[in-house]
N, C-alpha and C. Protein backbone atom coordinates (compact mmCIF):
# COMPACT_ATOMS: atom_id res chain seq x y z
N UNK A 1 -29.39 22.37 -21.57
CA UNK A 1 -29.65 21.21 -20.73
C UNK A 1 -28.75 20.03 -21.11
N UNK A 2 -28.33 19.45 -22.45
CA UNK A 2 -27.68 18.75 -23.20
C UNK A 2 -26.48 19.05 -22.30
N UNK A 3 -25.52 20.15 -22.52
CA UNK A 3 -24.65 20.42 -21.77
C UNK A 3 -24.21 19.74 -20.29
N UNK A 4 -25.50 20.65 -19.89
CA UNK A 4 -25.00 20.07 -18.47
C UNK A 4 -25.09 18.68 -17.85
N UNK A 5 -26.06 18.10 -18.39
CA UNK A 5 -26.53 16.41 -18.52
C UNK A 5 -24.70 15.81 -18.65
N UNK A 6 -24.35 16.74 -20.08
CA UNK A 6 -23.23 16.07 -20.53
C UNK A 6 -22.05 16.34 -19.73
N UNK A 7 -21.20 17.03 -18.73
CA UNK A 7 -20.38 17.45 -18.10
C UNK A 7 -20.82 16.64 -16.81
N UNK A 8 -21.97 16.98 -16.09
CA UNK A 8 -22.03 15.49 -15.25
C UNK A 8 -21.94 14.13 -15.44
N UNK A 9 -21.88 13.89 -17.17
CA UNK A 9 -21.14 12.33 -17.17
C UNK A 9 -19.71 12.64 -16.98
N UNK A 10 -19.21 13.38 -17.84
CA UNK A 10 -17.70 13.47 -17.54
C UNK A 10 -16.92 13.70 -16.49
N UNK A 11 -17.54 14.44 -15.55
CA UNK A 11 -17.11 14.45 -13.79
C UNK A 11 -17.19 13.56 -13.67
N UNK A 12 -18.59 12.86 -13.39
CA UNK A 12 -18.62 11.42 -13.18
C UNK A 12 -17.64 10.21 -13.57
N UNK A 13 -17.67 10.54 -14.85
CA UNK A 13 -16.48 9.44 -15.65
C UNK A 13 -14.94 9.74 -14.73
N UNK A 14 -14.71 10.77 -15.22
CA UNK A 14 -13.36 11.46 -14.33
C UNK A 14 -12.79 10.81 -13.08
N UNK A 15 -13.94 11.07 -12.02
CA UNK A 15 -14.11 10.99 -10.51
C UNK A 15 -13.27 9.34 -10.91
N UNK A 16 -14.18 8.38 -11.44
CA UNK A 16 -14.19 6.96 -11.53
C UNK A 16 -12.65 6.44 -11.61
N UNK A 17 -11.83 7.59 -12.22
CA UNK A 17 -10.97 6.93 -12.93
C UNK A 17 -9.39 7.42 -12.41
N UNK A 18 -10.08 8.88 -11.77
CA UNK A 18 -9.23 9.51 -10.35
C UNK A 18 -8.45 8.37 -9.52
N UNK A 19 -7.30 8.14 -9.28
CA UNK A 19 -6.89 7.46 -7.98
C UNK A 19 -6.44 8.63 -6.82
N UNK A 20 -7.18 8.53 -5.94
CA UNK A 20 -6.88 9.49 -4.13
C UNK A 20 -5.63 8.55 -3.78
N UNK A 21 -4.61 9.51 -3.33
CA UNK A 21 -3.98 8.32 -2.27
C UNK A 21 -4.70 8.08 -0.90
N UNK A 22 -4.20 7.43 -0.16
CA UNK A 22 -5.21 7.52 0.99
C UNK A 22 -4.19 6.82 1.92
N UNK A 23 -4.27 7.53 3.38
CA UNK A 23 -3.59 7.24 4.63
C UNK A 23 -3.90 5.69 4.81
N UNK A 24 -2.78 5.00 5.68
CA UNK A 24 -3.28 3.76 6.50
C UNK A 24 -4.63 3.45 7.02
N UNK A 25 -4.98 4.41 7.82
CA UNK A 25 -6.26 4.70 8.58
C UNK A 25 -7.59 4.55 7.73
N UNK A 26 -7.54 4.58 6.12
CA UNK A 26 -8.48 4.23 5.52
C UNK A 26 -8.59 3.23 4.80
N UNK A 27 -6.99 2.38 5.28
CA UNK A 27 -7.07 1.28 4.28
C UNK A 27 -8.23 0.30 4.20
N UNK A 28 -8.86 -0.18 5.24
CA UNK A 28 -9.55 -1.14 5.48
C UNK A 28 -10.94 -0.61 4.42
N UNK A 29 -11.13 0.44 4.39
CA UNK A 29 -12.06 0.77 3.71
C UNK A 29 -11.93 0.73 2.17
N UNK A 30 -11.05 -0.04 1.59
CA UNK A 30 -10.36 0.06 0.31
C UNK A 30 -10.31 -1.56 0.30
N UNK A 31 -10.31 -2.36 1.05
CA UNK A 31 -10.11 -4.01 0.60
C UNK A 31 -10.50 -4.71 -0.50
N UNK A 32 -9.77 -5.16 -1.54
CA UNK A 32 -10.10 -5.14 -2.65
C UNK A 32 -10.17 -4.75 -3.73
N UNK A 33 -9.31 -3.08 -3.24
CA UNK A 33 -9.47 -2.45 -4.41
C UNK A 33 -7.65 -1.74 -4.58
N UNK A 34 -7.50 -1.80 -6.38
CA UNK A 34 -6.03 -1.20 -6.25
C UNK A 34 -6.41 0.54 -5.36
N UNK A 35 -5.12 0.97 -4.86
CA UNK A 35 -4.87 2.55 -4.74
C UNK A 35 -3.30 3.03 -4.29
N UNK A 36 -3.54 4.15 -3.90
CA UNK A 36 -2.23 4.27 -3.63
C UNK A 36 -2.58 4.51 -1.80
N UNK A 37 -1.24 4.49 -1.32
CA UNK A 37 -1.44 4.21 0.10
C UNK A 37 -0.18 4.93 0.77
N UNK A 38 -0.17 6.16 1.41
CA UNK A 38 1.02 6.70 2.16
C UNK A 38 0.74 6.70 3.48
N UNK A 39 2.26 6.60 4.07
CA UNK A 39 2.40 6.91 5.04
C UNK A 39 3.99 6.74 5.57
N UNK A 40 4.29 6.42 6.83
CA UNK A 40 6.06 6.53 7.59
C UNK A 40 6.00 5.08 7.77
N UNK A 41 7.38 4.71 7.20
CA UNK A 41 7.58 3.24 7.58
C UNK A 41 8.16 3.64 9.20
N UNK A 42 7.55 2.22 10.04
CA UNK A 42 7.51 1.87 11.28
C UNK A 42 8.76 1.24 11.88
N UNK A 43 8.52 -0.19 11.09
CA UNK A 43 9.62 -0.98 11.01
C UNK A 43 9.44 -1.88 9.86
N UNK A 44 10.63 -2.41 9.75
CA UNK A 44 10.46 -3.67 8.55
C UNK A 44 11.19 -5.08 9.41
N UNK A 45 10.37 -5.85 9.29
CA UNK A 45 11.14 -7.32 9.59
C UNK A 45 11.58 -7.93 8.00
N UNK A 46 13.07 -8.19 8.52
CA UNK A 46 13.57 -8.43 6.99
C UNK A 46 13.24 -10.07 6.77
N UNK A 47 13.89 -10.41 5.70
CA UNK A 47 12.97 -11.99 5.22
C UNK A 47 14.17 -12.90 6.13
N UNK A 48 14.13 -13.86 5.59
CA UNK A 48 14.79 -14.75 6.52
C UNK A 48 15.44 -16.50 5.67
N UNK A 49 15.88 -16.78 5.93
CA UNK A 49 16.26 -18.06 4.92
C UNK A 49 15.18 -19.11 4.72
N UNK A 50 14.18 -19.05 6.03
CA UNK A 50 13.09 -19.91 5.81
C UNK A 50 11.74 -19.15 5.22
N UNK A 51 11.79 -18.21 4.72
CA UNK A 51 10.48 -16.95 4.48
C UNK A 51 11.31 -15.94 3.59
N UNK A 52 10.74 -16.26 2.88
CA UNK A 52 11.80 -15.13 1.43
C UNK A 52 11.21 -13.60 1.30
N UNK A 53 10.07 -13.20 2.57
CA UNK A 53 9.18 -12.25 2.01
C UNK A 53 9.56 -11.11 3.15
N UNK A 54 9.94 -9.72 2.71
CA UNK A 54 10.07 -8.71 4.04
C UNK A 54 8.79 -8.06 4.54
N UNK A 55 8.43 -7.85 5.51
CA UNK A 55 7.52 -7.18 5.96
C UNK A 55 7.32 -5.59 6.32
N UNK A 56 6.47 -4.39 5.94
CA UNK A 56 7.32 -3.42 6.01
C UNK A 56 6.12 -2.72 6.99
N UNK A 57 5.82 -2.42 7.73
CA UNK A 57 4.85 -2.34 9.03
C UNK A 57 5.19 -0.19 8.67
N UNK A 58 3.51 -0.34 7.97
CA UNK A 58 3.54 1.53 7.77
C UNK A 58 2.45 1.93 9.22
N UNK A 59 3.09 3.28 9.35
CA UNK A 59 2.61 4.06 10.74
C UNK A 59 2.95 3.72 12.27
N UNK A 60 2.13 2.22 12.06
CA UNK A 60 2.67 1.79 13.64
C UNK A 60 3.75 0.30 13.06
N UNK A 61 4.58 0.21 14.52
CA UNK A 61 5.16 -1.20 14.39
C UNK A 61 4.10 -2.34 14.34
N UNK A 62 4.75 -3.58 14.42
CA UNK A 62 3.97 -5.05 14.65
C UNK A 62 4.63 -4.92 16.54
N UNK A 63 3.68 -5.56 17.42
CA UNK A 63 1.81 -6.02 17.04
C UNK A 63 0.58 -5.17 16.82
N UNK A 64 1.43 -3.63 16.99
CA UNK A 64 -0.15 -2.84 16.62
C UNK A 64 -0.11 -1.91 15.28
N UNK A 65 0.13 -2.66 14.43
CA UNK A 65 0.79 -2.28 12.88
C UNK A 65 -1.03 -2.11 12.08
N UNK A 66 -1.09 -1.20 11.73
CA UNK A 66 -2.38 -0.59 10.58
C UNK A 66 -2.29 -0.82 9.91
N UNK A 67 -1.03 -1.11 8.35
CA UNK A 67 -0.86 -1.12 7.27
C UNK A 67 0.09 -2.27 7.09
N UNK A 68 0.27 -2.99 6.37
CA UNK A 68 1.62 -3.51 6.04
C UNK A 68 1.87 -3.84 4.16
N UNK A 69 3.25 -3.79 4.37
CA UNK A 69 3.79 -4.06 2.76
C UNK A 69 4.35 -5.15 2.75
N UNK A 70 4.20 -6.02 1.79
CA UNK A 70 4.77 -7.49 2.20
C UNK A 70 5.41 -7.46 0.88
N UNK A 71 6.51 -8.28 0.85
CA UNK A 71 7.64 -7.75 -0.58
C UNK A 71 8.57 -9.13 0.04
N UNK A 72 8.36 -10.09 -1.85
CA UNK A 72 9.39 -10.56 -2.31
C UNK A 72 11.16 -10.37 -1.79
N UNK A 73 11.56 -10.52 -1.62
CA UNK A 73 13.19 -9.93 -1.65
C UNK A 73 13.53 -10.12 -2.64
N UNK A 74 13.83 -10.89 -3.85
CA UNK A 74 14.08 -10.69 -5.07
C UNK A 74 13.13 -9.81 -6.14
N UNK A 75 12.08 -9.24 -5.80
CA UNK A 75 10.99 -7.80 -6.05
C UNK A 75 12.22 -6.75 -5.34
N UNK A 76 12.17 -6.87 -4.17
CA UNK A 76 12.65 -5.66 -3.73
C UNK A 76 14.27 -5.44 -4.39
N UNK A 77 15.25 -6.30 -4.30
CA UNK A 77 16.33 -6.12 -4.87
C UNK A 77 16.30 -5.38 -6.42
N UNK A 78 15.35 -6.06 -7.02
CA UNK A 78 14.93 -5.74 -8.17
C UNK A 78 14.42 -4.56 -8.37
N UNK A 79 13.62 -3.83 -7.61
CA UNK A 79 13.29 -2.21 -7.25
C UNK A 79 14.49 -1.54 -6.70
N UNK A 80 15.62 -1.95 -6.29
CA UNK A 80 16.71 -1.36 -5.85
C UNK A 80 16.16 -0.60 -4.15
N UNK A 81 15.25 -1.36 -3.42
CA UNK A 81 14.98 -0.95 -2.17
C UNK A 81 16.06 -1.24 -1.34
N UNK A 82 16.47 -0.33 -0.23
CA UNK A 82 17.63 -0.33 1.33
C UNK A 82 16.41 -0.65 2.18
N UNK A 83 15.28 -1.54 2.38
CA UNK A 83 14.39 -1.62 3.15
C UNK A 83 15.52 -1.56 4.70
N UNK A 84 16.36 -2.20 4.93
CA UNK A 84 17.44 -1.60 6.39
C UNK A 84 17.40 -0.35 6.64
N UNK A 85 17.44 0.40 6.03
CA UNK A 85 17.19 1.72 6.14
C UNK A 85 15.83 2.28 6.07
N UNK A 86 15.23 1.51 5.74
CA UNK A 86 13.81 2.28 5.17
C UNK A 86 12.96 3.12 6.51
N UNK A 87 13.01 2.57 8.02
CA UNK A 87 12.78 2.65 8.93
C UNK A 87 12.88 4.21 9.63
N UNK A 88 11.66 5.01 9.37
CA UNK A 88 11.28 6.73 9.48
C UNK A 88 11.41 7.58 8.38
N UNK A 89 11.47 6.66 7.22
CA UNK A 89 10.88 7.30 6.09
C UNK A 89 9.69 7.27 5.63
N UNK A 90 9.51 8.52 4.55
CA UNK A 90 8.01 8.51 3.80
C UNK A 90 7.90 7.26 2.92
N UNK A 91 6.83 6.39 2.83
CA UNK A 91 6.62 5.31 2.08
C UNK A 91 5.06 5.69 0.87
N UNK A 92 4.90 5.85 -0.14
CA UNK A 92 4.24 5.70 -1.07
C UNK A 92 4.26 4.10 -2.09
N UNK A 93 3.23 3.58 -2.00
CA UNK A 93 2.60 2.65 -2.47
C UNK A 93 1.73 2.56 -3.32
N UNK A 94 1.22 1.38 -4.19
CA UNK A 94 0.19 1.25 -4.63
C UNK A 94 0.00 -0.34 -5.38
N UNK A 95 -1.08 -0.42 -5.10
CA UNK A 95 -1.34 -1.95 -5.17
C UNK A 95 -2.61 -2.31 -4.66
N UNK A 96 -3.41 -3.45 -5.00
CA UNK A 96 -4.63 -4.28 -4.12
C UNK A 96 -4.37 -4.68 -2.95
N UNK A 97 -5.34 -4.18 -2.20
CA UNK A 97 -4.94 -4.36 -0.69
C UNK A 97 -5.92 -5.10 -0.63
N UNK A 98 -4.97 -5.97 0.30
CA UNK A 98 -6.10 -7.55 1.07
C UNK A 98 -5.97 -7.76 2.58
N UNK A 99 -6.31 -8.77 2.94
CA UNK A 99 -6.84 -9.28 4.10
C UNK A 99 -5.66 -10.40 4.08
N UNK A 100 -4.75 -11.02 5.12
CA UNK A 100 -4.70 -12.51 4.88
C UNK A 100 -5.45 -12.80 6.03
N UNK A 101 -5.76 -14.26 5.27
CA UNK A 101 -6.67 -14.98 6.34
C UNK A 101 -6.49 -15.58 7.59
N UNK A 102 -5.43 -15.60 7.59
CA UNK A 102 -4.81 -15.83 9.25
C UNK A 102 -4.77 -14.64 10.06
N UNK A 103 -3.78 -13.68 9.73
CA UNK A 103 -4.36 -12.93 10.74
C UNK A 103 -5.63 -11.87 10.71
N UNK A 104 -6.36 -11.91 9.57
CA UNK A 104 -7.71 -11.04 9.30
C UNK A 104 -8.04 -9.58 9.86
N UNK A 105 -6.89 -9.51 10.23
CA UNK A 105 -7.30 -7.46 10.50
C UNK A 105 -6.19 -7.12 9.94
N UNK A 106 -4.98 -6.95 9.39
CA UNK A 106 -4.35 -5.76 9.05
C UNK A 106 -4.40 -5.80 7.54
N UNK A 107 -5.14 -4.80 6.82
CA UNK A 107 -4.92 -4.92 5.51
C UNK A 107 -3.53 -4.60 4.95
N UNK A 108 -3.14 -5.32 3.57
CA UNK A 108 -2.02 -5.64 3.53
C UNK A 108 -1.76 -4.90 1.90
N UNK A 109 -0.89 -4.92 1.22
CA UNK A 109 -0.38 -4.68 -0.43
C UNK A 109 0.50 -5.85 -0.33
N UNK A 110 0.55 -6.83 -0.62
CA UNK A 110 1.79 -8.07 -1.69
C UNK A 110 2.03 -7.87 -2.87
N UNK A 111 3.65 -7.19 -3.14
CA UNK A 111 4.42 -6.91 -3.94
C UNK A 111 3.43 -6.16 -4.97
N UNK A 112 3.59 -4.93 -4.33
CA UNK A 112 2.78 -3.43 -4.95
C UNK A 112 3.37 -3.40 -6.36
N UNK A 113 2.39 -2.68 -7.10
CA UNK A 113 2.99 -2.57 -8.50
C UNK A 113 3.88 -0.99 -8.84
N UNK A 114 3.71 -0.29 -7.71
CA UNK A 114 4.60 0.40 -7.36
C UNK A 114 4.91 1.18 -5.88
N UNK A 115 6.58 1.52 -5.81
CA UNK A 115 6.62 1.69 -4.13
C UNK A 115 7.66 2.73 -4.17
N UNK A 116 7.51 3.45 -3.38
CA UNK A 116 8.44 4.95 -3.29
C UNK A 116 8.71 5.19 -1.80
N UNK A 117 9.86 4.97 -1.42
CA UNK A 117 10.87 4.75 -0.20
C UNK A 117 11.57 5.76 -0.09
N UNK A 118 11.00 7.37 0.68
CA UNK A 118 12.17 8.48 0.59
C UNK A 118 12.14 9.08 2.00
């Protein structure tokens, strides 16, 4: 009995400590919490002289974009990203996904703590 008591903490423990990646489609159900996050970049709007930040719109484009990656340009240079190119590739992520408060539906990652562009 000891046993088995004891192996259901350790699944348990395990499970806890498991990261799933998980599609766009479930991001919203993750707000708040780090994970990893795949899917096909859409498009990226690159930064701009007045907005230093690129936008990288996973699955669908903007305005009906599910996911987005929002990235520094001096982050991304620094990761050695072609975000110009990035556009119908596989994108792997991971980071705390949020909400911004302006536009309040697309959950977002700001400058993931890691990002895989292939």
């Amino acid at each position: 009995m000891k046993n088995v008591f004891f192996l259901l903490i350790m699944l348990t423990a395990l499970k806890s400590f498991s990261q799933d990646t998980i599609p766009t489609s479930r991001a919203k159900e993750f707000i708040g919490k780090e994970v990893w996050v795949r899917g096909t970049v859409a498009s990226v709007k690159q930064a701009t002289a007045e907005n230093n930040v690129a936008y990288i719109n996973v699955d669908k484009s903007f305005p009906d974009n599910v996911f987005t990656v929002v990235i520094n340009t001096k982050y991304a240079q620094r990761l050695k990203l072609n975000l110009a190119a990035a556009k119908g590739k596989k994108i792997l992520v991971k980071g705390k996904i949020t909400v911004e408060k302006n536009n309040g539906q697309t959950p977002q990652i700001f400058n993931p703590t890691q990002i895989q562009i292939k």
